[in-house]
Protein backbone atom coordinates (compact mmCIF):
# COMPACT_ATOMS: atom_id res chain seq x y z
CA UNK A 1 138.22 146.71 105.01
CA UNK A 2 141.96 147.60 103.93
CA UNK A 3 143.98 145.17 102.09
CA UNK A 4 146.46 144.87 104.81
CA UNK A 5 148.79 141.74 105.15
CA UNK A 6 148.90 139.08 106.96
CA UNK A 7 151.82 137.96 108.90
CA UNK A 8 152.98 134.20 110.04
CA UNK A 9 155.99 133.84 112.54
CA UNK A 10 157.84 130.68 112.71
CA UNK A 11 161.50 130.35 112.61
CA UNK A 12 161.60 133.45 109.84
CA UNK A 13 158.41 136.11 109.57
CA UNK A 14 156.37 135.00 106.27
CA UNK A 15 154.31 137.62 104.95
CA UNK A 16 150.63 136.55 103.80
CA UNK A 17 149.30 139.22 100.77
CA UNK A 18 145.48 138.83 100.27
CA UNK A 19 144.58 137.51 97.18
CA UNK A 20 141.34 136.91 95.21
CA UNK A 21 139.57 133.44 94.14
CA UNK A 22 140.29 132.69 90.90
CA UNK A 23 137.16 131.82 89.69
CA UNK A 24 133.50 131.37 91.62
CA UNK A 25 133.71 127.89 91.19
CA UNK A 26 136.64 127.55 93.04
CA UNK A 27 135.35 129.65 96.03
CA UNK A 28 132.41 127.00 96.16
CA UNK A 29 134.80 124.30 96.15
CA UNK A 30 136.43 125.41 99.17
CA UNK A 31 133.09 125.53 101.42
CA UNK A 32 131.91 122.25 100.28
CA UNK A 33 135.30 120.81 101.27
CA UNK A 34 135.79 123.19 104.55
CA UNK A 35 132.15 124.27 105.25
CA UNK A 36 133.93 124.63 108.86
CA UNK A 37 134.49 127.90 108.06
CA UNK A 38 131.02 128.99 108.18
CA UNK A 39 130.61 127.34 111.95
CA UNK A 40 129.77 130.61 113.74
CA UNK A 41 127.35 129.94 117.00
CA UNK A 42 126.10 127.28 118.93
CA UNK A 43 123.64 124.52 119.02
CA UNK A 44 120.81 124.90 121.58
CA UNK A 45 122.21 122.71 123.90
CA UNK A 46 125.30 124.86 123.66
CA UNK A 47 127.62 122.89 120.99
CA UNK A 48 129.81 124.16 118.55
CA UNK A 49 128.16 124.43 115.58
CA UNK A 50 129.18 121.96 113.02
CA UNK A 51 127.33 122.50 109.24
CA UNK A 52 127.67 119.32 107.20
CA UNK A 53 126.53 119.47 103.53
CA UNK A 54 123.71 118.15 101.94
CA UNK A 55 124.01 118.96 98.44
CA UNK A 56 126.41 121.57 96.80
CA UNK A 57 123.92 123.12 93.22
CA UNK A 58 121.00 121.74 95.33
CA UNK A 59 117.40 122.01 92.82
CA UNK A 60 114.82 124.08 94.45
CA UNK A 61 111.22 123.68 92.75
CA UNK A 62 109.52 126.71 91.61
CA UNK A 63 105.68 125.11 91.45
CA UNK A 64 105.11 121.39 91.67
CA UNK A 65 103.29 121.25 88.37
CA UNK A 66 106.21 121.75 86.02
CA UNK A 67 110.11 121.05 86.00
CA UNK A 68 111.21 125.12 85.93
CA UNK A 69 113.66 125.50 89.28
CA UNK A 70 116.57 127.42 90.72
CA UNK A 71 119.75 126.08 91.67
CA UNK A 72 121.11 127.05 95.31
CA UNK A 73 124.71 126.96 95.65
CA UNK A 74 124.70 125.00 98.76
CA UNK A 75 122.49 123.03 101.47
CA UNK A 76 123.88 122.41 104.90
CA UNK A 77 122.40 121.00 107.86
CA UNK A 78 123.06 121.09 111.52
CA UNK A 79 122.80 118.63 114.63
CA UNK A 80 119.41 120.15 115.73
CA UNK A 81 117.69 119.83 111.73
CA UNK A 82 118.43 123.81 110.94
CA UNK A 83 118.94 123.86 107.39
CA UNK A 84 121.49 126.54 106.34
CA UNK A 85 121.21 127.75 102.57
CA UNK A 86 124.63 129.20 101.15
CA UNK A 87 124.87 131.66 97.96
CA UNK A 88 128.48 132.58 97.31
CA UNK A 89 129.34 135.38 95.02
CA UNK A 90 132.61 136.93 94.48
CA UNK A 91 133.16 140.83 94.95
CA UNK A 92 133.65 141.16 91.02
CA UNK A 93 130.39 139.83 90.50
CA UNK A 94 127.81 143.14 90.47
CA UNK A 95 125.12 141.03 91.65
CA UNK A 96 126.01 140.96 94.96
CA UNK A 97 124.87 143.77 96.42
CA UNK A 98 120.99 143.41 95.98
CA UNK A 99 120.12 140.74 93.17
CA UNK A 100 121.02 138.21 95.39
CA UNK A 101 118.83 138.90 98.04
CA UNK A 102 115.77 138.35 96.01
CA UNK A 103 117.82 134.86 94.83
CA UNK A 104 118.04 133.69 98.05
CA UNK A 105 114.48 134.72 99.21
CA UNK A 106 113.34 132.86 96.64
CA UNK A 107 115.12 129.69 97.38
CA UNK A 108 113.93 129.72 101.03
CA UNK A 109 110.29 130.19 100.12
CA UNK A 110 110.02 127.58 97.64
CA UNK A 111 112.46 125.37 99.23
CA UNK A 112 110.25 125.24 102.59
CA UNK A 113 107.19 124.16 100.50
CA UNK A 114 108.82 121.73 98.03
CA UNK A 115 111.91 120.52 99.93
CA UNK A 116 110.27 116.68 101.39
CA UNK A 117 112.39 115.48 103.89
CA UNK A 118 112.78 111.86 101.81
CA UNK A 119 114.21 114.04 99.29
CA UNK A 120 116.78 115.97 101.94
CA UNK A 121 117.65 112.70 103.12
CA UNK A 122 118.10 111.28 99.37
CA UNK A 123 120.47 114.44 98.37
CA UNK A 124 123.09 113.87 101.46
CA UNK A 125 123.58 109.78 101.24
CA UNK A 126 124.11 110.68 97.23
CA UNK A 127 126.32 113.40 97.90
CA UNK A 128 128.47 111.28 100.74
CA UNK A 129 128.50 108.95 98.38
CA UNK A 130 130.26 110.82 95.78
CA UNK A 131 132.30 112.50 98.03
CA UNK A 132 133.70 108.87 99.28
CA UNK A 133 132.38 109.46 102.93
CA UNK A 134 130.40 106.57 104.70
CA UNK A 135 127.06 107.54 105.95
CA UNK A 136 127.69 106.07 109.44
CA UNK A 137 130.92 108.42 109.64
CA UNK A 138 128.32 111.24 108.00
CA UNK A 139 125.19 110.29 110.31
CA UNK A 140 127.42 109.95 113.19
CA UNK A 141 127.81 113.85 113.48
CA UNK A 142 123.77 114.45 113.24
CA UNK A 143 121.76 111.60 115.00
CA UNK A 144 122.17 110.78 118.34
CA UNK A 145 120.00 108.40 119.07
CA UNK A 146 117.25 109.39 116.38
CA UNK A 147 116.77 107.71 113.06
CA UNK A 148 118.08 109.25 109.67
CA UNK A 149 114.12 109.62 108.78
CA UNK A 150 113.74 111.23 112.41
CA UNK A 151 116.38 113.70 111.72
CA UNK A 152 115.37 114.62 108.40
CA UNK A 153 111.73 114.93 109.50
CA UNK A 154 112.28 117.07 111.95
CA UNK A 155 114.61 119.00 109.38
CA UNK A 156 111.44 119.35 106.90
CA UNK A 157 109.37 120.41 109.68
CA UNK A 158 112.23 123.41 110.45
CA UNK A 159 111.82 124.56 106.69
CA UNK A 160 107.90 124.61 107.09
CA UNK A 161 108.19 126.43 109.85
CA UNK A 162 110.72 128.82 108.64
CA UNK A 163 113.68 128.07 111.11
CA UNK A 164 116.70 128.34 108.55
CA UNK A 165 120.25 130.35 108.09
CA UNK A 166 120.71 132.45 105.35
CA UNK A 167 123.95 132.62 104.37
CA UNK A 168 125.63 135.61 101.69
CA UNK A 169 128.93 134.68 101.42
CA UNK A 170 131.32 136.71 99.04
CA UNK A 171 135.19 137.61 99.61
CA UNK A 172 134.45 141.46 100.23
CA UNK A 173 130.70 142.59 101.47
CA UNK A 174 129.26 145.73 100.23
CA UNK A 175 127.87 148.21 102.47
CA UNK A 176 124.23 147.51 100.40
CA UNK A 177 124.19 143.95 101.19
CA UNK A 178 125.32 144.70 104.65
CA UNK A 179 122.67 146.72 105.43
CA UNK A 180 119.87 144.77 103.97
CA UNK A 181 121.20 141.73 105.77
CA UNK A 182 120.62 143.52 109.13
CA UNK A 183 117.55 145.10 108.21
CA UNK A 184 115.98 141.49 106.97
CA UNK A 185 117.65 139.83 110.55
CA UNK A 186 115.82 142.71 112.80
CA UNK A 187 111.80 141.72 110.79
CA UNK A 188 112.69 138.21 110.39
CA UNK A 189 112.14 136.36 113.52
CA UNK A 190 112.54 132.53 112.89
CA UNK A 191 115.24 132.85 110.22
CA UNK A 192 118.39 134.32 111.14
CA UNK A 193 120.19 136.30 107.72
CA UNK A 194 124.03 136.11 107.85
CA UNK A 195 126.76 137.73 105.42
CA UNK A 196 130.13 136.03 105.54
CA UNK A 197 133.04 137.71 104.21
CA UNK A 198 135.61 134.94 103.77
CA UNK A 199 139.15 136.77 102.95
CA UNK A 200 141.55 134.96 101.36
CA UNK A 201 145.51 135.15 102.04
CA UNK A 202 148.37 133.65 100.25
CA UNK A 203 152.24 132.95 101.04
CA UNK A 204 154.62 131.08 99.81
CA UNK A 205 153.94 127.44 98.38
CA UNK A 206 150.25 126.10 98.94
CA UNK A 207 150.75 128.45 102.24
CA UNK A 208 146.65 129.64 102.22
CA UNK A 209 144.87 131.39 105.21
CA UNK A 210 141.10 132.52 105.53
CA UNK A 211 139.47 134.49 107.60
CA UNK A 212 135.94 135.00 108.24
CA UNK A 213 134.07 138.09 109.46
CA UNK A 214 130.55 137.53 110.20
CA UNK A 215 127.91 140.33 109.49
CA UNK A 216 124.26 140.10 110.97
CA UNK A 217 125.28 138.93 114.42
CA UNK A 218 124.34 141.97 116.52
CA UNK A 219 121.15 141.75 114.86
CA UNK A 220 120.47 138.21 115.56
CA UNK A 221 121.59 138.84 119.14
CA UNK A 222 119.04 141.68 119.51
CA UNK A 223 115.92 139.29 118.60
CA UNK A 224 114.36 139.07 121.75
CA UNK A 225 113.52 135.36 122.49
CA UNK A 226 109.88 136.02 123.72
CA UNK A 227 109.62 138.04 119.81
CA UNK A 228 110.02 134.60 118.28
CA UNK A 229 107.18 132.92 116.89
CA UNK A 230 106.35 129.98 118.93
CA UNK A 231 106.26 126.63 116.80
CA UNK A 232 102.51 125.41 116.65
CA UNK A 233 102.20 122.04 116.92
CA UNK A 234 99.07 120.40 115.41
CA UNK A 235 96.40 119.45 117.91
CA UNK A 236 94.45 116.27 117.73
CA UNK A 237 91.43 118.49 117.88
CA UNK A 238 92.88 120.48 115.28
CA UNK A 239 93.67 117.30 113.21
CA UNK A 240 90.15 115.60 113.47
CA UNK A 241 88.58 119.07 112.55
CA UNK A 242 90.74 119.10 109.62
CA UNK A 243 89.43 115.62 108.67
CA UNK A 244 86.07 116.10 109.21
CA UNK A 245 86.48 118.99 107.12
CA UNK A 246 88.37 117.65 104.25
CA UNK A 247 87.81 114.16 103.32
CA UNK A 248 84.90 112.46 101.86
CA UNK A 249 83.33 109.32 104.17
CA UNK A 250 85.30 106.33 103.75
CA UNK A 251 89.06 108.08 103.75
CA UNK A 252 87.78 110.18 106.71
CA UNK A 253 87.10 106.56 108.48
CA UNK A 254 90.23 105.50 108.10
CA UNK A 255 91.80 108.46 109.00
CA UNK A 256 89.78 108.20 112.29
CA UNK A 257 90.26 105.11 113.28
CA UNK A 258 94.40 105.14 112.99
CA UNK A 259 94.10 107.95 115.03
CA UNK A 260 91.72 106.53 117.72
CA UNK A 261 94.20 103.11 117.60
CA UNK A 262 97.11 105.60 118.05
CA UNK A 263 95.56 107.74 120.78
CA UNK A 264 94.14 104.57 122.79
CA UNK A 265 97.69 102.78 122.36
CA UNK A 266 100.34 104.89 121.14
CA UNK A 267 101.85 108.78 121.49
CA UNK A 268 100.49 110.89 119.00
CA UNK A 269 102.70 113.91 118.21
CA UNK A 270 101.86 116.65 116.46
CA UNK A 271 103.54 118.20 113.16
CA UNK A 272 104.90 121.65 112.86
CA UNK A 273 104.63 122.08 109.65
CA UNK A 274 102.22 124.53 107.73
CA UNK A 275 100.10 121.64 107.04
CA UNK A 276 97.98 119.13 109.61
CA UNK A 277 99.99 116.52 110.24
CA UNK A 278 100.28 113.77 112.80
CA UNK A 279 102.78 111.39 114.11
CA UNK A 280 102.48 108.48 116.50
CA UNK A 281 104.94 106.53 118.69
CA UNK A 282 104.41 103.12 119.91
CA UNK A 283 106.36 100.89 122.46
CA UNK A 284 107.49 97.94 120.91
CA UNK A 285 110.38 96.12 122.67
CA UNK A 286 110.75 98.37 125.45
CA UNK A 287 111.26 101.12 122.43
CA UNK A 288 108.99 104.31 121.63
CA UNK A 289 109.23 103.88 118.14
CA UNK A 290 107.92 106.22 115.80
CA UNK A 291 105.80 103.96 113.33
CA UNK A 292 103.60 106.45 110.94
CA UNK A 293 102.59 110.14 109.81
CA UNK A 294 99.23 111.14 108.58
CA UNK A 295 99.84 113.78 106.55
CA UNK A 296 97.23 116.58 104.88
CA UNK A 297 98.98 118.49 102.62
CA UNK A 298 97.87 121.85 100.98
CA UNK A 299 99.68 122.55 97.94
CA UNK A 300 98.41 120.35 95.71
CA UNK A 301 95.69 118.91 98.27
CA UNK A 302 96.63 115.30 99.21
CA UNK A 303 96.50 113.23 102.38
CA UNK A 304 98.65 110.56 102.69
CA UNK A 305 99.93 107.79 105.71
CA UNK A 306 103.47 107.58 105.40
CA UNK A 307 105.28 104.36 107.30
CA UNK A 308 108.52 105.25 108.75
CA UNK A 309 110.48 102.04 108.10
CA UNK A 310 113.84 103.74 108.56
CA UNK A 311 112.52 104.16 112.23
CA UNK A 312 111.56 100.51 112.53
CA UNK A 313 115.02 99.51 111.31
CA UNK A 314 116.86 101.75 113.15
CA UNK A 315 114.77 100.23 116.63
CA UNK A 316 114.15 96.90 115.71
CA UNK A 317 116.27 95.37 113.26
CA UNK A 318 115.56 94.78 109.29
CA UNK A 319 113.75 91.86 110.28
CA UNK A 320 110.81 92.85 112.15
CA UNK A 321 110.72 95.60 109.39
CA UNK A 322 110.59 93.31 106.49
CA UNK A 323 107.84 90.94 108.86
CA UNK A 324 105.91 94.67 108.99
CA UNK A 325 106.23 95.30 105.75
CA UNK A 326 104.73 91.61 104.94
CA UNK A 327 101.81 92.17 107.28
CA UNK A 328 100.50 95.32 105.82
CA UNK A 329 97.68 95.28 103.62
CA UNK A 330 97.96 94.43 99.82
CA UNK A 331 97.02 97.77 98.13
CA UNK A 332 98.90 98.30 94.72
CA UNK A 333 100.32 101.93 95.62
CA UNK A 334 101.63 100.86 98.73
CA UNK A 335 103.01 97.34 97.59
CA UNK A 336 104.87 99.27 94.73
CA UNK A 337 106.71 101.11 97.27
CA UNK A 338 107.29 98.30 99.91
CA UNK A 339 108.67 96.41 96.64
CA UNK A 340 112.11 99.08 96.56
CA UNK A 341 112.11 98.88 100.18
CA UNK A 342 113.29 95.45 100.27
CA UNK A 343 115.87 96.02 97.90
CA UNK A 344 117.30 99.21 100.15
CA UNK A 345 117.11 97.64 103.06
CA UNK A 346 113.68 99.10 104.57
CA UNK A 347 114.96 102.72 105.60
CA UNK A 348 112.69 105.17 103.59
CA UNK A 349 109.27 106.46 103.93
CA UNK A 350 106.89 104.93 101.84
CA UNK A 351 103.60 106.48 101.91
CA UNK A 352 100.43 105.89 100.66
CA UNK A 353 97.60 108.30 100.03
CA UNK A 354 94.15 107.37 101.92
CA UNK A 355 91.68 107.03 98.91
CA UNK A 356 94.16 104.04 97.70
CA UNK A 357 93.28 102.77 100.66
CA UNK A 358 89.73 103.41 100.71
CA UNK A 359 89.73 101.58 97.65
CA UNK A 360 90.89 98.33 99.17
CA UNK A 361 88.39 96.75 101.62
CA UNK A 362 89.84 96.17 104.92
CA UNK A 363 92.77 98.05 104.53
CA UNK A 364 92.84 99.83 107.14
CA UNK A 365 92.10 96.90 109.83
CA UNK A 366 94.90 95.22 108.06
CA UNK A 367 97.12 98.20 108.92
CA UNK A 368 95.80 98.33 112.89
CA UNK A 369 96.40 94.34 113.42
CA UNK A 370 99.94 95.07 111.56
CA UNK A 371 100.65 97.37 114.19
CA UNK A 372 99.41 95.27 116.78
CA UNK A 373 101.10 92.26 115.72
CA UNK A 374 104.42 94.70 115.75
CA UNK A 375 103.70 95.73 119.51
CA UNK A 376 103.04 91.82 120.41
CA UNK A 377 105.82 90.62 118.37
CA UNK A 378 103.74 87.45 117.46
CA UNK A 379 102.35 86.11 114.22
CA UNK A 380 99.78 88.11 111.96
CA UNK A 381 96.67 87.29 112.55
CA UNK A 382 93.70 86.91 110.33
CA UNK A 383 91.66 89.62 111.73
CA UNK A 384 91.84 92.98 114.08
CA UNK A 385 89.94 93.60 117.49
């Protein structure tokens, strides 16, 4: 690239010299305030693409165990949950040409295992909230007709499954990084690699233009689309293998009977994450409403039954959520976490891992006439057939 000038005609011809960002803090600046200048593509249903951020210095986890953790410059997310990570260096900076390629491996690896989606969802309502934007205006741009807990499950399930941007962005890209870029786009087939060289011009007054060139395109065009993995959903079969497997008698009862309740009554829907996981819909009010995930998680083992009250808000009103939330069944871990839902408003995730609830007798009936009192929409009742 030549340092050749830019030129703006109005009334007079204004001459537009490029010019370097001052410092690497200001270059972040500018793509958390503008991150429209990284919208390069589509959406699958053929959209512009629109990145909003998430978190600008987002934490990523190294282990779960103990608090050591890198800091990614930014998090954005897309309309169809495809988190895009963002590392911005400037030219001056030496690690740009290969240093930051292990950097940013390393934030997508440990960012798709320790990255929840409750904690996705967390880091963009605190960041619109310091940025003075409402979440409806945010939301608005992202939902549809899904939930926030919706979107930003599906979003985890993209990170488990690999399905992410990389994004090396830098105000002059090196032949090294250029090549490595392309070369990682080619073997990678479910995350597409981008460098973005973002050139800066100046003229006179607060006169500023930027232009992008994108690098890693003709790589991610030549990915054929049969050569992508296919996303695997988790199987019921798979699922009650997994249980059988797993858990020790009573947590592998209840565990079978909310999926027998959901398979005899509701929509199961299977996870795509790397771990078993399970979803199910039920129609309440004319609605399919997504009411709970059974999760099995690998690293460290845990399963856990996770109640998506956001989803039950978002259908049905804070009402019927709070009148949920009453009916379910009195186990300390779970109560703890129902107790801060009623003072947001019932639109998180509270979950609840099964040997709590193995621990409680009845528990899990108490959960099943819950949901069955939902689906009715009549009064609790004292016991579950």
């Amino acid at each position: 690239m030549t340092d050749q000038s830019v030129f703006v005609l109005g009334s007079d011809l204004q001459t537009l010299e490029p010019a370097a960002f001052a410092t690497e803090a200001e270059f972040q600046e500018l793509l958390a305030r503008h991150p429209r200048v990284l919208d390069f593509g589509s959406l699958a249903d053929g959209q512009p693409l629109r990145l909003v951020l998430v978190a600008r210095e987002m934490r990523v986890p190294t282990s779960a165990e103990n608090g050591s953790a890198y800091w990614l410059d930014h998090l954005f997310v897309d309309a169809d949950g495809v988190p895009t990570l963002v590392e911005v260096k400037r030219a001056s900076d030496t690690r740009i040409r290969r240093e930051v390629v292990g950097q940013m491996l390393d934030y997508a690896a440990n960012g798709a295992r320790y990255w929840p989606g409750a904690l996705l969802q967390r880091s963009f309502e605190e960041t619109c909230v310091a940025d003075g934007r409402s979440l409806e205006e945010a939301y608005g741009e992202l939902l549809g007709d899904r939930s926030p807990e919706e979107f930003w499950t599906t979003v985890e399930e993209r990170l488990a499954a690999g399905q992410m941007r990389l994004l090396f962005v830098a105000d002059r890209i090196p032949l090294e990084l250029r090549a490595i870029v392309e070369f990682l786009n080619r073997q990678m087939r479910q995350t597409d690699v981008y460098a973005v060289e973002l050139t800066q011009y100046r003229g006179d007054g607060d006169l500023r233009v930027l232009v992008p060139r994108i690098h890693g395109e003709v790589a991610t065009a030549a990915k054929s689309p049969s050569g992508r993995r296919t996303t695997q959903r988790t199987t019921k079969d798979a699922m009650e293998s997994e249980i059988r497997a797993r858990l020790a008698p009573e947590p592998r009862r209840i565990a079978t009977a909310l999926l027998d309740h959901a398979a005899a009554r509701g929509r199961l829907e299977g996870g795509t994450a790397t771990y078993p996981s399970m979803s199910v819909h039920y129609s309440v009010a004319g609605r399919q409403v997504p009411l709970w995930t059974l999760s099995l998680y690998d690293h460290p083992a845990k399963e856990e039954l996770a109640f998506s009250f956001g989803s039950i808000t978002h259908h049905l009103g804070r009402d019927r959520a709070a009148a949920f939330a009453e009916s379910l069944p009195a186990v300390p871990e779970l109560q703890k976490k129902l107790e801060v839902q009623r003072e947001k408003g019932y639109k998180g995730w509270p979950s609840v891992r099964l040997t709590a609830l193995a621990a409680e007798p009845g528990a899990v009936e108490a959960i099943l006439a819950a949901i069955q009192e939902l689906m009715d929409g009549r009064e609790a009742s004292d016991s579950f057939g």
